[in-house]
Protein backbone atom coordinates (compact mmCIF):
# COMPACT_ATOMS: atom_id res chain seq x y z
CA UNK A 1 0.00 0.00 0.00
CA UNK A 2 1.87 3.88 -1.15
CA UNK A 3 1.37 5.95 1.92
CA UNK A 4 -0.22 9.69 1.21
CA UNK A 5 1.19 12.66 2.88
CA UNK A 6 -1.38 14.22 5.32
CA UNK A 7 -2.31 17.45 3.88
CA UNK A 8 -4.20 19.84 5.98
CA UNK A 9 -5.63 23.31 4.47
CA UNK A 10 -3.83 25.98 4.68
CA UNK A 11 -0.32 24.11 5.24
CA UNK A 12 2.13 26.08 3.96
CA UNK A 13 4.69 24.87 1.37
CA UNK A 14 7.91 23.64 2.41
CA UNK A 15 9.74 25.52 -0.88
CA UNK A 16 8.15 28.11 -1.25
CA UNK A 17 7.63 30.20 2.25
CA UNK A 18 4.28 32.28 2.36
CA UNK A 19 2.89 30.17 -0.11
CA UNK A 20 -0.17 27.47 0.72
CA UNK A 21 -0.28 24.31 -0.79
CA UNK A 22 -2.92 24.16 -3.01
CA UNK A 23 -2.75 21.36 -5.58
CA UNK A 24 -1.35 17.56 -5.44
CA UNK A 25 1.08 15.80 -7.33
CA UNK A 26 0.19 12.13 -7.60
CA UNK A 27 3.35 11.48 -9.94
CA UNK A 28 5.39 12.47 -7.21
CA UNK A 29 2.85 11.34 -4.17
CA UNK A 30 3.63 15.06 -3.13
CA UNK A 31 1.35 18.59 -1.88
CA UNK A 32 2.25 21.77 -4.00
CA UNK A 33 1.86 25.00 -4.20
CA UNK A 34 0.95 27.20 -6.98
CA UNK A 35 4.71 27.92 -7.43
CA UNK A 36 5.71 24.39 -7.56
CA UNK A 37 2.95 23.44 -9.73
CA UNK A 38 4.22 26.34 -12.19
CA UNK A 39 8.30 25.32 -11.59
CA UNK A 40 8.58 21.54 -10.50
CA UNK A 41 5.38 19.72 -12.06
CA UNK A 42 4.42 21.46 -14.98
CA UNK A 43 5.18 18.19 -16.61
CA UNK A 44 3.83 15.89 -13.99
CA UNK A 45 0.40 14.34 -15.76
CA UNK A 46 -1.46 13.85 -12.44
CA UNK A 47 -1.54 17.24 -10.88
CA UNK A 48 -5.12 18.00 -8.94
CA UNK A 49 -6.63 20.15 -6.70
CA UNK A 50 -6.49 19.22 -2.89
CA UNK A 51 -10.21 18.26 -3.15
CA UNK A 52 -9.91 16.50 -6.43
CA UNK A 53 -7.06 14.46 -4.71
CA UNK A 54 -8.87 14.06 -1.51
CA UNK A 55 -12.09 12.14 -3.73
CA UNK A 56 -9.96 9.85 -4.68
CA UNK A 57 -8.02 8.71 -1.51
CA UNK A 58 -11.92 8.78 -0.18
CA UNK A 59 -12.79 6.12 -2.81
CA UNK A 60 -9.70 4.22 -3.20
CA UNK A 61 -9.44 0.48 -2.14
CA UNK A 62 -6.63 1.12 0.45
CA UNK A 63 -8.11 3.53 2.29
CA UNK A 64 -11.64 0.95 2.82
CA UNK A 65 -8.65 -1.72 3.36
CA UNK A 66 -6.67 0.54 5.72
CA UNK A 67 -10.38 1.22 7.31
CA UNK A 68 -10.94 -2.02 8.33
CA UNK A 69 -7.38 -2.94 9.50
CA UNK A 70 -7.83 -0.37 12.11
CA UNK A 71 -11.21 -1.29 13.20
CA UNK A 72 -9.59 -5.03 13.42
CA UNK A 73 -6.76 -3.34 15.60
CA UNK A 74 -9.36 -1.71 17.58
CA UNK A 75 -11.20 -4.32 18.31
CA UNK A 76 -8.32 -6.72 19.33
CA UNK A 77 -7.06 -3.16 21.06
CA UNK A 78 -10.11 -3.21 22.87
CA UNK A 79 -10.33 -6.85 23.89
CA UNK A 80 -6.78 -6.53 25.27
CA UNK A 81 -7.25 -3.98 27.31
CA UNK A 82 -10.73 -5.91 28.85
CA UNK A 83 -8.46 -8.92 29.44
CA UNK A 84 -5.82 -6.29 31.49
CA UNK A 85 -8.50 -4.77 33.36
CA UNK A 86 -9.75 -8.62 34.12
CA UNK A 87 -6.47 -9.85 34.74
CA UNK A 88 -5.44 -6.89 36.78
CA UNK A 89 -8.86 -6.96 38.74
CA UNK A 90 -8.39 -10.93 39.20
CA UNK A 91 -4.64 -10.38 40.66
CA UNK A 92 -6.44 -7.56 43.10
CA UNK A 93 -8.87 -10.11 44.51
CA UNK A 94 -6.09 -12.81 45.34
CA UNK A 95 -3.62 -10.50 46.91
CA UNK A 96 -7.12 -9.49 49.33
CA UNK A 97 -7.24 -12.97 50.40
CA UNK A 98 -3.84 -14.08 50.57
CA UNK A 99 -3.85 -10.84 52.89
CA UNK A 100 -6.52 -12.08 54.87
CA UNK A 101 -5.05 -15.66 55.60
CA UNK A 102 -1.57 -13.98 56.28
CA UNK A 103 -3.33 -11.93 58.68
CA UNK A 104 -5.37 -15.40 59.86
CA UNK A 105 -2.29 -17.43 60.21
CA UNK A 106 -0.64 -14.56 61.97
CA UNK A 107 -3.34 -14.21 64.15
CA UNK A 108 -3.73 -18.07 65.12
CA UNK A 109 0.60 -17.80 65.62
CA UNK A 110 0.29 -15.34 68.12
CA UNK A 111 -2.97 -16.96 70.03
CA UNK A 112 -0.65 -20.15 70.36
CA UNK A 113 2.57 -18.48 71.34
CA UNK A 114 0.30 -16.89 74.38
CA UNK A 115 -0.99 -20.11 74.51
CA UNK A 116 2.44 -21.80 75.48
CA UNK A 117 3.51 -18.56 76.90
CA UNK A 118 0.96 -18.66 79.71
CA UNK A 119 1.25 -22.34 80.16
CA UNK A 120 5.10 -22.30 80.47
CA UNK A 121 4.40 -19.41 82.83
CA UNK A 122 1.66 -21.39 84.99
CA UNK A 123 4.01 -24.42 85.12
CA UNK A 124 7.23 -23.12 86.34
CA UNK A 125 5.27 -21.14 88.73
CA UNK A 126 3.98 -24.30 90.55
CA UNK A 127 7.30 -25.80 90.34
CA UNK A 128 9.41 -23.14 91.80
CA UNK A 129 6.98 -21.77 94.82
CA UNK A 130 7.61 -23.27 97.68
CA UNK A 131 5.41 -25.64 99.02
């Protein structure tokens, strides 16, 4: 597929400073002014107007091809970023409850190590009062 050069109105020409581009060259796949028409293309055979030249990129078969490439991207664009979100959302949820059974195990850790604690406690107290 030829790429086109993006023409906006009123771009000015790169030669020719002050001057707008006004025409095309397809022979050249280049935007001209009226001075470069006049100098550099006056024996190009497709030289048209920005509009003239514009109708036919409109109604040419790359640009319906290019069309539907980048609704194709888009859409696979699109589904990507769902699975991200998903994925991302997913990874969120299992960090919350690997959180929560750190925060269980920790829990149960330190209601057996005051457990023992207070049993080693109770036990050396009976065997070191006097009786």
């Amino acid at each position: 597929m030829q790429t086109i050069p993006v023409v906006t109105s009123l771009q000015m020409c790169e030669n020719h400073k002050g001057k707008t581009v006004e025409a095309f060259c397809s022979d050249h796949n280049q935007p001209c002014c009226a001075t470069c028409v006049a100098i550099h293309h006056r024996k190009c055979d497709h030289v048209t107007t920005l509009e003239e030249a514009a109708r036919g990129i409109l109604k040419s078969k790359d640009l319906s091809e290019l069309l539907q490439r980048l609704k194709d991207t888009s859409t696979i664009n699109q589904t990507l970023i769902k699975d991200k979100r998903e994925n991302i959302k997913a990874l969120e949820d299992q960090k919350a409850r690997i959180e929560k059974e750190l925060q269980n195990a920790r829990q149960r850790v330190i209601e057996n190590f005051d457990k023992q604690h207070s049993t080693f406690m109770k036990n050396f107290h009976k065997n070191t009062t006097p009786r």
